[in-house]
N, C-alpha and C. Protein backbone atom coordinates (compact mmCIF):
# COMPACT_ATOMS: atom_id res chain seq x y z
N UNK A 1 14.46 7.64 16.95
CA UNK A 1 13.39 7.44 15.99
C UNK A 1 13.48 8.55 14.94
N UNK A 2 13.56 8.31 13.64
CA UNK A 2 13.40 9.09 12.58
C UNK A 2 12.15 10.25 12.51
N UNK A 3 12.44 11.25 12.41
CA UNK A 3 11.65 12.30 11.90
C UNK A 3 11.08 12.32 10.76
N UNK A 4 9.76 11.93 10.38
CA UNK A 4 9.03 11.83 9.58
C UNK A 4 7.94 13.35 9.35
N UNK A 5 8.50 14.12 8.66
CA UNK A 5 7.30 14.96 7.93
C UNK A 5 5.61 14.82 7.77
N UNK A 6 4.67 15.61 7.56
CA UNK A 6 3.82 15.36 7.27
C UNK A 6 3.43 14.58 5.62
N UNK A 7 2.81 13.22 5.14
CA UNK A 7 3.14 12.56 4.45
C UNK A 7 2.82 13.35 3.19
N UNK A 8 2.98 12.76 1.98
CA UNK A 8 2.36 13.82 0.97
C UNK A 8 1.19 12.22 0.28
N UNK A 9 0.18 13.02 -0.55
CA UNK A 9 -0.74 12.03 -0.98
C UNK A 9 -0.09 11.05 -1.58
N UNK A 10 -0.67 9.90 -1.66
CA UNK A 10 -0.39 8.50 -2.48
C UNK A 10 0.82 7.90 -1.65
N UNK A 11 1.25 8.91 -0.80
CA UNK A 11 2.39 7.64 -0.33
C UNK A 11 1.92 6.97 0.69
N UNK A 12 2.32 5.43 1.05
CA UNK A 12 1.87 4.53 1.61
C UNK A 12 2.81 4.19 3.30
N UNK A 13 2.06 4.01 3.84
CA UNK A 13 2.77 4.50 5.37
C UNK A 13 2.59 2.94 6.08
N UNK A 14 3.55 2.52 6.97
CA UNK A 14 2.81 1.84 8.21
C UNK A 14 2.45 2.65 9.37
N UNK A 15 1.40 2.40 9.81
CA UNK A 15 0.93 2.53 11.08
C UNK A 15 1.28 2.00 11.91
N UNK A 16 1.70 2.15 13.46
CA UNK A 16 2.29 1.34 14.58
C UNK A 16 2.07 2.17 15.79
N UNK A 17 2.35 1.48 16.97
CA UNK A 17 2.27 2.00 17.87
C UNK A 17 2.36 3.01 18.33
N UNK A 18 4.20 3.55 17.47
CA UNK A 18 5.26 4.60 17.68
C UNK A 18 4.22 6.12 17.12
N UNK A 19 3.31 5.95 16.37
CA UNK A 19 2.38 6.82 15.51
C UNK A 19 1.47 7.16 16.57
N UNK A 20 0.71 6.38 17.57
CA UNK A 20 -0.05 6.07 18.32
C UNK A 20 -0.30 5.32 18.71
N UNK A 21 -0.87 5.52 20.09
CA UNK A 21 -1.11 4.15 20.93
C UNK A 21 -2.57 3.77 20.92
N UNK A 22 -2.87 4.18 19.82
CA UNK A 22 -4.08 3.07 18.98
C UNK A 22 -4.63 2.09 18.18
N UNK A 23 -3.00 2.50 17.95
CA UNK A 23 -2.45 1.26 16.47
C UNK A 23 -1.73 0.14 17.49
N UNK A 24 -2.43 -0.57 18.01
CA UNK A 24 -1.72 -1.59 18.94
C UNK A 24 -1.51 -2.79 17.31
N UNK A 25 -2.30 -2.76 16.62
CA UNK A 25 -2.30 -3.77 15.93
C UNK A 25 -2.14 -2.66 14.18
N UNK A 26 -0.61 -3.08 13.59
CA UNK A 26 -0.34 -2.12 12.80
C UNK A 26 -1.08 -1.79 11.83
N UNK A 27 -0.99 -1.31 10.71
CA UNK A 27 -2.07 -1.17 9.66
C UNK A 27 -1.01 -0.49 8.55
N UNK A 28 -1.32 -0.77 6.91
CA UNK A 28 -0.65 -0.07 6.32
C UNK A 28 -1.65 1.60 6.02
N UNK A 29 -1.50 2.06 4.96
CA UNK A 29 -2.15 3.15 4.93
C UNK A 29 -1.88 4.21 3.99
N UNK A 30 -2.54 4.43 2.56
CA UNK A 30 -2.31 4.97 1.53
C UNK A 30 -3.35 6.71 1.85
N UNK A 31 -2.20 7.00 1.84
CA UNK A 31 -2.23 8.68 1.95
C UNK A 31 -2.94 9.55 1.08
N UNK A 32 -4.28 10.20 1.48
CA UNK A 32 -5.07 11.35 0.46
C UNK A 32 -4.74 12.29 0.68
N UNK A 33 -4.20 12.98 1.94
CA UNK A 33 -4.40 14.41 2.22
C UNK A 33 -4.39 14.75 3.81
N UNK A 34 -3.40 15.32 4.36
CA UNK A 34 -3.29 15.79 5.63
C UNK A 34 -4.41 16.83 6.02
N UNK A 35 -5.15 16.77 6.67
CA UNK A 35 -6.65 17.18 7.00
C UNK A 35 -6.37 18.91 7.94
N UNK A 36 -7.31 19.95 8.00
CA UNK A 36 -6.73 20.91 8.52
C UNK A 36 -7.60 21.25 9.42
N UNK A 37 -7.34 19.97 10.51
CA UNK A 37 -8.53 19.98 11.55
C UNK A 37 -7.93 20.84 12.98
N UNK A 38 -7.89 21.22 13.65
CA UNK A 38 -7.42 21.73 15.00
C UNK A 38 -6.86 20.14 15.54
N UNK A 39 -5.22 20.78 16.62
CA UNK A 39 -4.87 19.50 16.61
C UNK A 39 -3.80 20.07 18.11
N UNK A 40 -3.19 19.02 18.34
CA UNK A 40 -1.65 18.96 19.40
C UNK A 40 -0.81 19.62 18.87
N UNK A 41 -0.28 20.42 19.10
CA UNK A 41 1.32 20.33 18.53
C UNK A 41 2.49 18.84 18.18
N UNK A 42 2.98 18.81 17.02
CA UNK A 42 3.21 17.17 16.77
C UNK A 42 2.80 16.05 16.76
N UNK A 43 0.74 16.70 16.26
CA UNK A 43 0.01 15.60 15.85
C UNK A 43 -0.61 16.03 14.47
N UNK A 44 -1.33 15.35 14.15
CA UNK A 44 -1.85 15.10 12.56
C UNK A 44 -3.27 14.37 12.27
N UNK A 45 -3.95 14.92 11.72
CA UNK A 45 -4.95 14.31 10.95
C UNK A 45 -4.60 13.82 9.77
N UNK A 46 -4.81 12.65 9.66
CA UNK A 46 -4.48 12.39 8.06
C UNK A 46 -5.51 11.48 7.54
N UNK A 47 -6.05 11.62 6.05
CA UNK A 47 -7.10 11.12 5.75
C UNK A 47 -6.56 10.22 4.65
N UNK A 48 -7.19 8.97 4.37
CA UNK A 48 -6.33 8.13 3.71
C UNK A 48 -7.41 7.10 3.75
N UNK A 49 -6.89 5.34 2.94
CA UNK A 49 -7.13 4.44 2.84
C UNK A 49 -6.74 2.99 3.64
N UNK A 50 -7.48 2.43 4.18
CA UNK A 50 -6.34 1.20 5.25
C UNK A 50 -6.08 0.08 3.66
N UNK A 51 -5.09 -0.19 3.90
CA UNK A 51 -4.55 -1.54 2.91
C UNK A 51 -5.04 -2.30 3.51
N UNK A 52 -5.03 -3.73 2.33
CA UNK A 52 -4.77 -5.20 2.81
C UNK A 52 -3.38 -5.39 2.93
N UNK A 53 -3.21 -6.81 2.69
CA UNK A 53 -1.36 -7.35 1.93
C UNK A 53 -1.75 -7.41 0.65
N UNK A 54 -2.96 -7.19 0.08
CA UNK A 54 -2.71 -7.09 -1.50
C UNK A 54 -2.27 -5.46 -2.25
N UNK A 55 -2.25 -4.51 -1.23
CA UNK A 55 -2.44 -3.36 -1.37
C UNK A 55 -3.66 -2.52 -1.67
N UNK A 56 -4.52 -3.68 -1.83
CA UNK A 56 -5.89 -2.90 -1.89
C UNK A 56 -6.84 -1.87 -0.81
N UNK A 57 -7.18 -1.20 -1.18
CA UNK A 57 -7.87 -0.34 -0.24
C UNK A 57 -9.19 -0.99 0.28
N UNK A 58 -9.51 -1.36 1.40
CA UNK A 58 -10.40 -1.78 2.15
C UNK A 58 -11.16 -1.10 2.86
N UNK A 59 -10.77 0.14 3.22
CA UNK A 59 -11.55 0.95 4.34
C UNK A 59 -11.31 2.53 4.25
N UNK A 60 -12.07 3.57 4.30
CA UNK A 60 -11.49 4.78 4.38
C UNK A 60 -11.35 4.79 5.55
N UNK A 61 -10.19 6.09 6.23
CA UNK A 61 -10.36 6.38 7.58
C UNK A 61 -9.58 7.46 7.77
N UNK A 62 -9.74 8.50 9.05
CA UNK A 62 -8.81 9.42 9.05
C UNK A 62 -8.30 9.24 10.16
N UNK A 63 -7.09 9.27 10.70
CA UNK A 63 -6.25 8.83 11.67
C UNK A 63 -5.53 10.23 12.40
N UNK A 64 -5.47 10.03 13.80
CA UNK A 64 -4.93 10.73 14.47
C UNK A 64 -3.36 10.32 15.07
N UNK A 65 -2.48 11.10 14.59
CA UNK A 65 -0.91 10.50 14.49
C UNK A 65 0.05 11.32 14.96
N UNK A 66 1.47 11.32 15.35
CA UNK A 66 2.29 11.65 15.57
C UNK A 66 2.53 11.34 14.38
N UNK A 67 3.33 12.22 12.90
CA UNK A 67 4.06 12.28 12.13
C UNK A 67 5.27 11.63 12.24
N UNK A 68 5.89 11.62 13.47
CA UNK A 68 7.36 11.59 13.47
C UNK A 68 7.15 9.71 13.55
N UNK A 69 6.00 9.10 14.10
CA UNK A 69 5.72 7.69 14.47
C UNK A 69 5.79 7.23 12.77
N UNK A 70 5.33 7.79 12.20
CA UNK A 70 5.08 7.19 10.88
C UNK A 70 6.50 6.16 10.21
N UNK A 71 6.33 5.45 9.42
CA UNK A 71 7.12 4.60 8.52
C UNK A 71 6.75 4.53 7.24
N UNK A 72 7.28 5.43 6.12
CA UNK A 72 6.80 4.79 4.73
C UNK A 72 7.08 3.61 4.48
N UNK A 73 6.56 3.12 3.52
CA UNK A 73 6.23 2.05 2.94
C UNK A 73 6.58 1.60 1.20
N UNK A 74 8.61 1.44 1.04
CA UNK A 74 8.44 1.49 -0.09
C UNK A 74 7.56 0.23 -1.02
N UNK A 75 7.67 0.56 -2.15
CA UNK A 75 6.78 -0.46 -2.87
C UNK A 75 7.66 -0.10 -4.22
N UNK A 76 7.53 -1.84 -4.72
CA UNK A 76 8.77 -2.51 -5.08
C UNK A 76 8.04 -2.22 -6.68
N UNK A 77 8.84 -2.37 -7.38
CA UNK A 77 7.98 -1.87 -8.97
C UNK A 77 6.76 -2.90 -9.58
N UNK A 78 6.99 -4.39 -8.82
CA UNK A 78 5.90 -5.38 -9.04
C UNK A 78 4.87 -4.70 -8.35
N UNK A 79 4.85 -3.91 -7.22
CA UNK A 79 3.65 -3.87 -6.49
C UNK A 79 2.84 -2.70 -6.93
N UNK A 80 3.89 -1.52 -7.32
CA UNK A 80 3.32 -0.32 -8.22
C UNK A 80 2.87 -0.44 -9.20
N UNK A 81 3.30 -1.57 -10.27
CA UNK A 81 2.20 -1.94 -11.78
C UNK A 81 1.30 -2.58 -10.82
N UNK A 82 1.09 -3.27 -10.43
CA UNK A 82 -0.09 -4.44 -9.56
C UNK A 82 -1.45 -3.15 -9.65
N UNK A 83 -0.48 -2.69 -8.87
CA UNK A 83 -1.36 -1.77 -8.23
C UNK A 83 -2.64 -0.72 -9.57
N UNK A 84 -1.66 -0.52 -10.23
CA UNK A 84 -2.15 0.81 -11.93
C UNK A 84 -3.11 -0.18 -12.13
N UNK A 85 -2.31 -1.36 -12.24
CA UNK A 85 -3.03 -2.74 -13.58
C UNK A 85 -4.73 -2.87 -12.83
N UNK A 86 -4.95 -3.01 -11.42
CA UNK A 86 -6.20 -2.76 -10.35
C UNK A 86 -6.54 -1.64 -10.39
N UNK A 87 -6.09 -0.61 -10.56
CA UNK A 87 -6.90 0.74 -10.04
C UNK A 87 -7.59 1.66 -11.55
């Protein structure tokens, strides 16, 4: 499994199992800010937005993660104007 860093803002992640075993059911997840809460060693707070499939933000939430579980999420240049043209 790939070693994933702590994310930097705006980038867009999947969530999955491999992240935690809370994410039984995946989620995407647009990145505000890695949180500087007391934690595990090779875990993470991260505070962010849950997507739809439209890329819209639906929910705030801050998630408790293994970094290394993470998957970015590229996004294709239709989905990055989509996105400006909405926000």
């Amino acid at each position: 499994m790939p070693s994933l860093e702590v994310p930097r803002a705006g980038e867009v992640l999947l969530v999955r199992r491999e992240a935690s075993v809370q994410f039984v059911q995946p989620l995407l997840f647009r990145m505000i800010r890695a949180l500087d809460w007391p934690t595990y060693d090779g875990w993470a707070w991260l505070d962010g937005y849950v997507l739809n499939k439209e890329l819209l933000a639906v929910e705030r939430r801050s998630i408790f993660v293994q970094p290394g579980g993470l998957r970015r999420v590229a996004l294709t240049p239709q989905q990055t104007l989509a996105r400006k043209r909405r926000g």
